[in-house]
Protein backbone atom coordinates (compact mmCIF):
# COMPACT_ATOMS: atom_id res chain seq x y z
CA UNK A 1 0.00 0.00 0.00
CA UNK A 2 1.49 3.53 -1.02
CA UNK A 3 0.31 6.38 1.07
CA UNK A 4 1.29 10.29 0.68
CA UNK A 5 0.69 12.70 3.26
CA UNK A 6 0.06 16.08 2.68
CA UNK A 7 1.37 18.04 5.51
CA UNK A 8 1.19 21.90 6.36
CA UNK A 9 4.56 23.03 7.81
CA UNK A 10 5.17 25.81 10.32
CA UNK A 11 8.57 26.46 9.44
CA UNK A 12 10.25 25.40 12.61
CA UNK A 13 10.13 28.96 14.81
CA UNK A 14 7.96 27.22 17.23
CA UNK A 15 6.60 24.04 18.57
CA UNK A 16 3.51 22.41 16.56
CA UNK A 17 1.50 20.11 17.89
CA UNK A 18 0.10 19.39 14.45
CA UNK A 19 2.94 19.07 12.63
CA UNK A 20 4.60 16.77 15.11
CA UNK A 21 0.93 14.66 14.86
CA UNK A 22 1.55 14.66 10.82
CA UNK A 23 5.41 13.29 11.27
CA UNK A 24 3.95 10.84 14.25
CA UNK A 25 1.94 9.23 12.03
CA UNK A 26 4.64 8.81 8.91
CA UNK A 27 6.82 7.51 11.56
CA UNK A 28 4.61 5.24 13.13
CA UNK A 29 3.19 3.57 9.56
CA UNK A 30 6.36 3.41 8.02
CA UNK A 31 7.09 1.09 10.52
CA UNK A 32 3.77 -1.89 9.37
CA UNK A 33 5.10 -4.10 6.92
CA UNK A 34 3.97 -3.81 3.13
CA UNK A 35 3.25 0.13 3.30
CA UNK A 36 5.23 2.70 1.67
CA UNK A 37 4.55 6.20 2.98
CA UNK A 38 5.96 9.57 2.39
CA UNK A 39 5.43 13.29 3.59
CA UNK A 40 5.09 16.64 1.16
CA UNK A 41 5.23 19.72 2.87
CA UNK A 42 2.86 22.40 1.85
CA UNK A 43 3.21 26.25 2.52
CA UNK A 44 6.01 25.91 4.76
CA UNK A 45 8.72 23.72 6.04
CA UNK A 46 8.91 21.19 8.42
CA UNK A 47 10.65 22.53 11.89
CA UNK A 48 14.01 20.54 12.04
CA UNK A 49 13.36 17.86 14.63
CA UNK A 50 11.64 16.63 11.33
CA UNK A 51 14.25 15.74 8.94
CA UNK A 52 13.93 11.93 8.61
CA UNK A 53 13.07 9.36 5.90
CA UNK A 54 10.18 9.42 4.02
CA UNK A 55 9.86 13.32 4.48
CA UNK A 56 10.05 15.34 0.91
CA UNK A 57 12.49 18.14 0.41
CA UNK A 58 9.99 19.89 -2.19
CA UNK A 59 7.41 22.63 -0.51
CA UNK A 60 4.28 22.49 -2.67
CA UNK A 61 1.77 25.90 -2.76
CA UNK A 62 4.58 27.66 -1.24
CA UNK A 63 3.30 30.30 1.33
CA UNK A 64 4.79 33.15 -0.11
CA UNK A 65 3.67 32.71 -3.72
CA UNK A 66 0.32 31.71 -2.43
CA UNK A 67 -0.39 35.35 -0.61
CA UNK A 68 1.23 36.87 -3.33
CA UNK A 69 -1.53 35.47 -5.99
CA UNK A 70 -4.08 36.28 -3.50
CA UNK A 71 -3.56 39.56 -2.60
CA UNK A 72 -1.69 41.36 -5.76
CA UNK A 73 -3.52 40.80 -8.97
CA UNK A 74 -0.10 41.26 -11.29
CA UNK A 75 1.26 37.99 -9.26
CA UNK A 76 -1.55 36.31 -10.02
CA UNK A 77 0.30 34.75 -12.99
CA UNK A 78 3.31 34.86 -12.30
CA UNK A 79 6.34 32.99 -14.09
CA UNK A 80 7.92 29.93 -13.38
CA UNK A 81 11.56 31.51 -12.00
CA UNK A 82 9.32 33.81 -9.26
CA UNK A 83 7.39 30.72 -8.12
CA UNK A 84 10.91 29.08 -7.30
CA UNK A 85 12.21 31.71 -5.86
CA UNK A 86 9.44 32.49 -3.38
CA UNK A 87 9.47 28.52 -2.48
CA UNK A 88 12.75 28.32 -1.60
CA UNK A 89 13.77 27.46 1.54
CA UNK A 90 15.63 30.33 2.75
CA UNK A 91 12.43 32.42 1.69
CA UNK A 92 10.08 30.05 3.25
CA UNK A 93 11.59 29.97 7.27
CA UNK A 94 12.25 33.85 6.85
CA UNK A 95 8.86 33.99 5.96
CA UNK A 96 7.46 31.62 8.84
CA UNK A 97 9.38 34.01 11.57
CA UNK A 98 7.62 37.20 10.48
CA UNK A 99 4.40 37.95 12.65
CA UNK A 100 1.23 37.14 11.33
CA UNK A 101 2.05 33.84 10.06
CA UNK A 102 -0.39 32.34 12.86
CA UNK A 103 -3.34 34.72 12.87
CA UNK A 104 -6.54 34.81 10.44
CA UNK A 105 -6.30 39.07 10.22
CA UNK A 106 -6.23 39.37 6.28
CA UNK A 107 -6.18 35.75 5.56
CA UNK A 108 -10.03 34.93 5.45
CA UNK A 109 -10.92 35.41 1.90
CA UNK A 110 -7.58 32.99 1.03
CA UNK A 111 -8.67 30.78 4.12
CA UNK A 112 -12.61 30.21 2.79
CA UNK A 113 -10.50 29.82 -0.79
CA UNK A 114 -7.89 27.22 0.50
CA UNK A 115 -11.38 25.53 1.81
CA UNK A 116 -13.37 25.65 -1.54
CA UNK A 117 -10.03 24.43 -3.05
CA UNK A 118 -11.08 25.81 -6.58
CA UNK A 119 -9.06 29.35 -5.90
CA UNK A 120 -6.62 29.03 -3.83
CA UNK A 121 -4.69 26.17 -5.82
CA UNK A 122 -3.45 27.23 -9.41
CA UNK A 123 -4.25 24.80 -12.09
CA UNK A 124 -0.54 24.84 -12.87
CA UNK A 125 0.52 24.14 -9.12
CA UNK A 126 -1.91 21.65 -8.77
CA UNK A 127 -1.06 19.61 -11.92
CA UNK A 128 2.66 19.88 -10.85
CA UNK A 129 1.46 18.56 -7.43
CA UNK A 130 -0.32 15.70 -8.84
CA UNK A 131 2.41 14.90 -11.36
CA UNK A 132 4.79 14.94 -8.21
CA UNK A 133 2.45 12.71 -6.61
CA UNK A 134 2.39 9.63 -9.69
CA UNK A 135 6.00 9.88 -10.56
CA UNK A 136 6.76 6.86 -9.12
CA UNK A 137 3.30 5.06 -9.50
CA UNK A 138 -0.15 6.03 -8.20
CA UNK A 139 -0.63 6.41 -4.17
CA UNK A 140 -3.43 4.69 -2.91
CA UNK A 141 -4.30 7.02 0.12
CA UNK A 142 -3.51 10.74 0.24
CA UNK A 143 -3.68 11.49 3.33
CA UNK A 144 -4.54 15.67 4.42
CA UNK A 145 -2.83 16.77 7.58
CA UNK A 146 -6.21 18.91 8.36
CA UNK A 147 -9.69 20.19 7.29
CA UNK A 148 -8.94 23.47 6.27
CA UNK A 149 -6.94 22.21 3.18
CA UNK A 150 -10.07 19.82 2.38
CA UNK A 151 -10.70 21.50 -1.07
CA UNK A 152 -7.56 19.10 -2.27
CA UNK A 153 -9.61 16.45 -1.79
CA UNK A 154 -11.86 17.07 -4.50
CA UNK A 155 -9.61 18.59 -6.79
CA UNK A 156 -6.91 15.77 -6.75
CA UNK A 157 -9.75 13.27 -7.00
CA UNK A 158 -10.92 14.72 -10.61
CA UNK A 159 -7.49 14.35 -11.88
CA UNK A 160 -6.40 10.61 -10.40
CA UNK A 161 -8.38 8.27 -8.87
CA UNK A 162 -7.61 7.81 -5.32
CA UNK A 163 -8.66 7.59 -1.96
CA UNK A 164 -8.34 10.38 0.44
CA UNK A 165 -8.35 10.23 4.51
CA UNK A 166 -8.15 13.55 6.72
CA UNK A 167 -7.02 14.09 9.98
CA UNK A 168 -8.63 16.92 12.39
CA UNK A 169 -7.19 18.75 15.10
CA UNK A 170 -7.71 22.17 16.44
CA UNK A 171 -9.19 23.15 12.95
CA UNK A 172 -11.51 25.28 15.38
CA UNK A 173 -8.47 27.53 16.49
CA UNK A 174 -8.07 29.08 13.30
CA UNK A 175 -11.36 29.39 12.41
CA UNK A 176 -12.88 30.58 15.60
CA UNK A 177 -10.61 33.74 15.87
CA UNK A 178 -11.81 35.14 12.31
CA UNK A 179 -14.72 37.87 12.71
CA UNK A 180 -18.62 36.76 10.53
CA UNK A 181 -19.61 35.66 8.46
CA UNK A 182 -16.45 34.58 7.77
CA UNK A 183 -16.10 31.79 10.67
CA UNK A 184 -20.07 30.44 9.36
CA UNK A 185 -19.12 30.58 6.01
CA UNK A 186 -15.83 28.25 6.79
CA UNK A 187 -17.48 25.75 9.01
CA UNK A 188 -20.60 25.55 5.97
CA UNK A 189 -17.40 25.17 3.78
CA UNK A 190 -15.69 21.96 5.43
CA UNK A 191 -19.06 20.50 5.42
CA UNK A 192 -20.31 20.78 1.62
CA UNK A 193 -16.43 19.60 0.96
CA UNK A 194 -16.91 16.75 3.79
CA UNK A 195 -18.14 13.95 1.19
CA UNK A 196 -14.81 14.37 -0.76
CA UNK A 197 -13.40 12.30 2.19
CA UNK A 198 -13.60 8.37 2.09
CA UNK A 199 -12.41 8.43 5.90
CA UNK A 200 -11.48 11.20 8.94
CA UNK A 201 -9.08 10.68 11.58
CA UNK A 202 -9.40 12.60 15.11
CA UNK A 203 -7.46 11.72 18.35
CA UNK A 204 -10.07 12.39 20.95
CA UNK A 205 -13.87 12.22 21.28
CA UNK A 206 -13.49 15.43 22.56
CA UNK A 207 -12.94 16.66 19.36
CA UNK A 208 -14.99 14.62 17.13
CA UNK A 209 -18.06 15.70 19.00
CA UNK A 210 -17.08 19.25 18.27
CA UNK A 211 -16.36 19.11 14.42
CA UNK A 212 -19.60 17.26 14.07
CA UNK A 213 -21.67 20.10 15.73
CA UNK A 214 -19.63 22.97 14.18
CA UNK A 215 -20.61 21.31 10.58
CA UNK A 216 -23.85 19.26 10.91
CA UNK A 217 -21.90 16.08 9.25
CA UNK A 218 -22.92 12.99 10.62
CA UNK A 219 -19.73 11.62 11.93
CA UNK A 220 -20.82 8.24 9.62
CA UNK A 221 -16.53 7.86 8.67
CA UNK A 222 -14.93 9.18 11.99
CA UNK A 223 -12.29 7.08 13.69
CA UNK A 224 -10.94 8.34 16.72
CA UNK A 225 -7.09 7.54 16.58
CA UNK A 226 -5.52 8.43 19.91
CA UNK A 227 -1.85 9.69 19.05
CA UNK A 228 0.94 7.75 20.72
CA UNK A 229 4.59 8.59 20.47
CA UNK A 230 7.87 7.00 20.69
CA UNK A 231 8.79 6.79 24.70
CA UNK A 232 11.18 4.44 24.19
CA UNK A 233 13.14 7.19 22.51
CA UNK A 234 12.42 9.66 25.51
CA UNK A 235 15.06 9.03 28.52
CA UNK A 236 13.20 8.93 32.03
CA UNK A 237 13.55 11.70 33.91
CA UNK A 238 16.90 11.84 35.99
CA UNK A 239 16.47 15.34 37.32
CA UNK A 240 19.16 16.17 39.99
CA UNK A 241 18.68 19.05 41.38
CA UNK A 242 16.89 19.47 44.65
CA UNK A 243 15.10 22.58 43.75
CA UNK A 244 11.49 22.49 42.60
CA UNK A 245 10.53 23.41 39.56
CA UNK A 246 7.37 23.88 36.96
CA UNK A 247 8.04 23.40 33.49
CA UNK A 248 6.21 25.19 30.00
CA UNK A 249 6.66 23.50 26.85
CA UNK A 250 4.56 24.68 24.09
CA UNK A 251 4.61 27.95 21.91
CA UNK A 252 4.57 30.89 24.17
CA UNK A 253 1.55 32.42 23.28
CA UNK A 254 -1.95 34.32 24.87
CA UNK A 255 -4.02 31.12 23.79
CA UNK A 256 -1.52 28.76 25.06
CA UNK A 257 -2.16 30.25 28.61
CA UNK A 258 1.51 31.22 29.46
CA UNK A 259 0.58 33.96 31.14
CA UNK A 260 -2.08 31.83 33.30
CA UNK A 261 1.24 30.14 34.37
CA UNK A 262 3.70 33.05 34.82
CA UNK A 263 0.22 34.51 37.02
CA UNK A 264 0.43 31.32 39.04
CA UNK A 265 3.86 30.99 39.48
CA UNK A 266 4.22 34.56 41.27
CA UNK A 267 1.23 33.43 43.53
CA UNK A 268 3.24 30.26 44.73
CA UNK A 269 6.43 32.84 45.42
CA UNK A 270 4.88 35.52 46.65
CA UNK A 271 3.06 32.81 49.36
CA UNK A 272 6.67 31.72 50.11
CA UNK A 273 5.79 28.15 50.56
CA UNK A 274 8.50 27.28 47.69
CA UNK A 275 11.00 29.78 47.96
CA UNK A 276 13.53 28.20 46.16
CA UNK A 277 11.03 27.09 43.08
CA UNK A 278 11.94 28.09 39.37
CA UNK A 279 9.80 28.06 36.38
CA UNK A 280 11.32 26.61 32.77
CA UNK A 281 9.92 27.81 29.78
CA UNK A 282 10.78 25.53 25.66
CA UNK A 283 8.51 26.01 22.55
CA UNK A 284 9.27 28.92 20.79
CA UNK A 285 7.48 31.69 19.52
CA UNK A 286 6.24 34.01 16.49
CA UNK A 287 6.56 37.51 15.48
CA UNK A 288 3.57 38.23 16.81
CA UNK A 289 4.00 36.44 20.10
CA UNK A 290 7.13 39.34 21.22
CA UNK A 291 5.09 41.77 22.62
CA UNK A 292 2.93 39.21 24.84
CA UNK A 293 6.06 37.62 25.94
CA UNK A 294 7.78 41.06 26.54
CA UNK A 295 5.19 41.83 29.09
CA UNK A 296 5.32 38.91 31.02
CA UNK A 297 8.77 39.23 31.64
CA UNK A 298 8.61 42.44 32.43
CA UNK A 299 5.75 41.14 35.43
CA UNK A 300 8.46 38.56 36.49
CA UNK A 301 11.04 41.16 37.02
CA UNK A 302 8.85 43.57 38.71
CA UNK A 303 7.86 40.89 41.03
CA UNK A 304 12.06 40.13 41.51
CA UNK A 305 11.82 37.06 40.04
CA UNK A 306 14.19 37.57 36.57
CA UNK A 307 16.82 34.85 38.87
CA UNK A 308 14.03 32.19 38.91
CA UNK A 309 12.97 31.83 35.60
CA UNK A 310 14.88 30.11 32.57
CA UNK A 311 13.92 30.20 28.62
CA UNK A 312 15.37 27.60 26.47
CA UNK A 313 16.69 29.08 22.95
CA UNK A 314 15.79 25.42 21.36
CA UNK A 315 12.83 22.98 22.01
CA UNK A 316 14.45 20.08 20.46
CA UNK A 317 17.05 17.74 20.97
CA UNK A 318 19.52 18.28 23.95
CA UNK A 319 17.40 21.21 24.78
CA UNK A 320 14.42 19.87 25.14
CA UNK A 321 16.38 16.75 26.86
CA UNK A 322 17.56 19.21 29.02
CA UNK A 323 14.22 20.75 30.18
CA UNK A 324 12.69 17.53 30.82
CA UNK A 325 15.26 16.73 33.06
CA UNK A 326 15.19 19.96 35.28
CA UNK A 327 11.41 20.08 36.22
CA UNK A 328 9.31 18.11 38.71
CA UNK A 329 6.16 19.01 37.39
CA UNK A 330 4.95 20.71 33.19
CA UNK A 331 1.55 22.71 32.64
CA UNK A 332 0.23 24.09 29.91
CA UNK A 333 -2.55 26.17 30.70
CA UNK A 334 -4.21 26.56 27.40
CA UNK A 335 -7.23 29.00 26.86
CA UNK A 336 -8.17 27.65 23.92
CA UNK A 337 -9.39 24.25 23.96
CA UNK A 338 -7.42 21.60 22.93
CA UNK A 339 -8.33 18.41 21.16
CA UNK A 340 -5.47 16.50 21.98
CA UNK A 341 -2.36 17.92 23.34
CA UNK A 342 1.10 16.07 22.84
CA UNK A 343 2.95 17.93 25.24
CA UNK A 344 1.13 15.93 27.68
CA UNK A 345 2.04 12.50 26.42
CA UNK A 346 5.91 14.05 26.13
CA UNK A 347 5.87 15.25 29.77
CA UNK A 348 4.61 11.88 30.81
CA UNK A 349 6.69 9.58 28.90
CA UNK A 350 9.69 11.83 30.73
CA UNK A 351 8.49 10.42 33.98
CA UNK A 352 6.66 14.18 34.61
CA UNK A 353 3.05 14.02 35.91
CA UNK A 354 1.17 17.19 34.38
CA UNK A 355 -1.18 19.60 35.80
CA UNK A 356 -4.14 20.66 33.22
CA UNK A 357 -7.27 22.68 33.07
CA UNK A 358 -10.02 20.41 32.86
CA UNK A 359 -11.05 21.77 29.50
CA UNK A 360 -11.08 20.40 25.87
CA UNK A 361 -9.24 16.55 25.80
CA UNK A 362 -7.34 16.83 28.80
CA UNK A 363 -9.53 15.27 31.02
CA UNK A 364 -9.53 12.33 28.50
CA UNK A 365 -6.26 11.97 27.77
CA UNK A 366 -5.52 12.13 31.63
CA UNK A 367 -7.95 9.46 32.76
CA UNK A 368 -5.95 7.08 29.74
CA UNK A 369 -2.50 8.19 31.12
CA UNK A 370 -2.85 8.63 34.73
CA UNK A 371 -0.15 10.57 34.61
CA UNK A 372 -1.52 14.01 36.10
CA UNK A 373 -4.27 15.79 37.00
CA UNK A 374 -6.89 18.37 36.13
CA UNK A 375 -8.53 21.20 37.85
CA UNK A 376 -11.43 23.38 37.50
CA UNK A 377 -12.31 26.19 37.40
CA UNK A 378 -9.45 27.54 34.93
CA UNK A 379 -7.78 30.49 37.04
CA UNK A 380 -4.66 31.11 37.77
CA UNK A 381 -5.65 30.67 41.47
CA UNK A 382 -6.41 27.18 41.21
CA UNK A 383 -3.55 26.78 38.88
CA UNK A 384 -1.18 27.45 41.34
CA UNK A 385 -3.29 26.23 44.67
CA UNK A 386 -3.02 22.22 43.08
CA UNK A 387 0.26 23.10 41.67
CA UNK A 388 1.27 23.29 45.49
CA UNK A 389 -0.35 20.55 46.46
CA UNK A 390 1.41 18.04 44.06
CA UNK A 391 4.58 19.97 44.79
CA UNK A 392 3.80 19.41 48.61
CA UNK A 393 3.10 15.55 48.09
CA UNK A 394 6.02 13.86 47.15
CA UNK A 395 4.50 10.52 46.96
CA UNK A 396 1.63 11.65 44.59
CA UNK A 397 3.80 13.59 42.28
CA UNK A 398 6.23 10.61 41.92
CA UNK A 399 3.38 7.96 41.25
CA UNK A 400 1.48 10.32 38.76
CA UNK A 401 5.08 10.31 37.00
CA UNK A 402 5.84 6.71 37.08
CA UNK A 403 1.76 5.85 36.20
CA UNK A 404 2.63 8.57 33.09
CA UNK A 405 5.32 6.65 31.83
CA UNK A 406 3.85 3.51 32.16
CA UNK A 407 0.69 3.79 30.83
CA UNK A 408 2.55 5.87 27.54
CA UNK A 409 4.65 3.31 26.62
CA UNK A 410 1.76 0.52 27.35
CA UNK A 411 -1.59 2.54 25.63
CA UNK A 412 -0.15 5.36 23.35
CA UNK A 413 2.56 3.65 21.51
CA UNK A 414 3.29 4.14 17.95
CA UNK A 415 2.65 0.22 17.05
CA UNK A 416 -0.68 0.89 18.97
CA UNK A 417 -1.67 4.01 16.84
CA UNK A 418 -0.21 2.59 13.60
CA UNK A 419 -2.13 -0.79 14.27
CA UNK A 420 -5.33 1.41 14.18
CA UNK A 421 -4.11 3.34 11.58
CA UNK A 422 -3.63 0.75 9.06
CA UNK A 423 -6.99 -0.53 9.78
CA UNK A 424 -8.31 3.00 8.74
CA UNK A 425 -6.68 2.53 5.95
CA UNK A 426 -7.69 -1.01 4.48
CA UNK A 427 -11.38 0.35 5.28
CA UNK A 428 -11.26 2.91 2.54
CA UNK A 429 -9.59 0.38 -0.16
CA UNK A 430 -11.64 -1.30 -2.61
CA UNK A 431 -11.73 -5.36 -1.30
């Protein structure tokens, strides 16, 4: 069986959860005997911890060239030696560090076209794409890395016959922050595209149970695949210092509740019960994330605490080796919902129990781990009250670490997840 993904890069200036999800999955299935399965990146690169086997070096509908033909009308048709240039990768990861690369301000009209599928893709791009695609015989699964490039769907299925399977995460974050009718109009969108799909993948129930009220589909083809990662490849945590410490490892962002944390953490030290407690911060940023993160620095030092905090330059590798191994104890405070969250199943496979909002997945995910727990309501005030209660309870913290690991490596592995994957897949093949 030959599958393609289709994946939708973020250029590597901060950590995706959806992008690690897309390169999850090519790892995991490349691994089930009798399937060939590669990656092509569209818009923007792959972040580095990425470059592996299997993943393509060309970037497809390159980002640049895409806004370009959307919003100046002489680029519109522009020649062949432009397009190149524009999807090069220099171009592409100076692009992808520039603010506004994560927010829908100007982008609606190309997001409801990207949707649709029948504007936003040039004829000649697409034809190059599918060319790309049959070079070395026919796929039989394309799979999408999300719903709001679902317009492929139907346009790759008028020019080869194939079957397509979509994954969907967190669609609603996107979506959600553009102003009407815009955010309608996009939900309406997925849904009249929706039966260009032979199958859709989602990792929680959480989150199938939102797409199917935010479109009216019937849910008929959903599988819920939980995500599982590689923990053998993850070393426990052997964290020597004495000192306590919370740990942050996600993009640091406004809807990825840093500040929630940062709010908490000055509660704990200003209460004085862990005076010698330090907060650790991995996961990058954008452009448009400076200002945000400028301020809460600038509430850290006015509070004296500038000696207590650290911010890793790198969220991969011996960095993010390193981070693991220097904290007791990792939240991520999201506002926004989340229908999965992989941090979680990183901290845990590390031998670090999690504390979570009990919003979105995490309650699921936590009940399946046991690796953490959750707390209502979402303030920063209860943040930080059961953040001081697992930090005060030794025993508790080190079981919910050691049940983490555990039940990881035992329920979200990547031979479980590309067991149920390849099931998926056989579904949507002809018998």
């Amino acid at each position: 069986m030959k599958i393609v993904y289709l994946i939708t890069g973020s250029g590597g200036s901060f950590y995706c959860g959806n992008c690690y999800r897309d390169m999850i999955f090519l790892r995991a299935i490349r691994k089930v005997p009798g399937i060939d399965a590669t990656a092509i990146p569209l818009y923007l690169p792959p972040d580095d911890t990425n470059k592996e086997s299997g993943l393509d070096k060309n970037v497809f509908f390159g980002a640049i060239s895409m806004y370009l033909r959307e919003k100046v009308p002489m680029f519109r048709n522009m020649p062949v030696f432009l397009d190149k240039l524009f999807d090069s990768a220099p171009m592409l990861k100076m692009a992808a560090r520039r603010a506004g690369t994560t927010r829908t301000e100007g982008l609606e009209d190309m997001t409801l076209n990207m949707i649709r599928g029948e504007k936003a893709f040039p004829e000649k791009e697409l034809n190059r794409l599918v060319n790309y695609l049959i070079k070395d015989g026919k796929p039989d699964v394309i799979h999408l890395s999300n719903a709001l490039i679902i317009g492929l769907a139907r346009q790759i299925k008028r020019k080869i016959d194939v079957k397509i399977v979509c994954s969907l995460l967190n669609e609603d974050d996107w979506i959600d922050e553009m102003a009407e009718p815009y955010q309608s109009k996009a939900w309406k969108l997925i849904a009249q595209e929706a039966p260009n799909v032979d199958s859709f993948i989602t990792p929680s129930n959480y989150y199938k149970d939102l797409f199917i009220a935010k479109t009216g589909v019937s849910g008929d083809n959903f599988h819920i695949v939980p995500l599982g990662i590689d923990a053998d490849n993850i070393k426990y945590n052997e964290k020597k210092s004495n000192s306590l410490s919370v740990g942050y490892f996600c993009r640091v962002s406004s809807p990825n509740g840093f500040d929630k944390l940062v709010d908490a953490f000055i509660l704990l030290k200003k209460e004085n019960s862990l005076p010698g407690l330090t907060l650790h911060v991995s996961g990058g940023y954008t452009g448009d994330d400076k200002p945000f993160i400028a301020e809460q620095i600038k509430k850290i030092k006015e509070n004296g605490l500038k000696s207590f905090i650290r911010i890793y330059p790198e969220f991969q590798g011996n960095s993010k080796e390193e981070f693991f191994n220097n904290i007791d104890i990792m939240s991520v405070p999201v506002r926004k919902h989340d229908g999965y969250g992989l941090y979680i199943l990183e901290a845990n496979a590390a031998g670090i129990p999690v504390v979570q909002p009990a919003t979105g997945a995490f309650p699921e995910i936590v009940e399946k781990t046991m690796g953490g727990i959750t707390y209502f309501p979402d303030t920063a005030e209860e943040l930080s009250h059961n953040l001081l209660n697992l930090f005060t309870n030794n025993n508790l913290r080190i079981q919910l670490g050691i049940n983490g690991r555990k039940n990881v490596i035992k329920e979200l592995s990547l031979d479980k997840m590309s067991a149920i994957l390849s099931v998926v897949y056989n579904e949507v093949l002809p018998k």
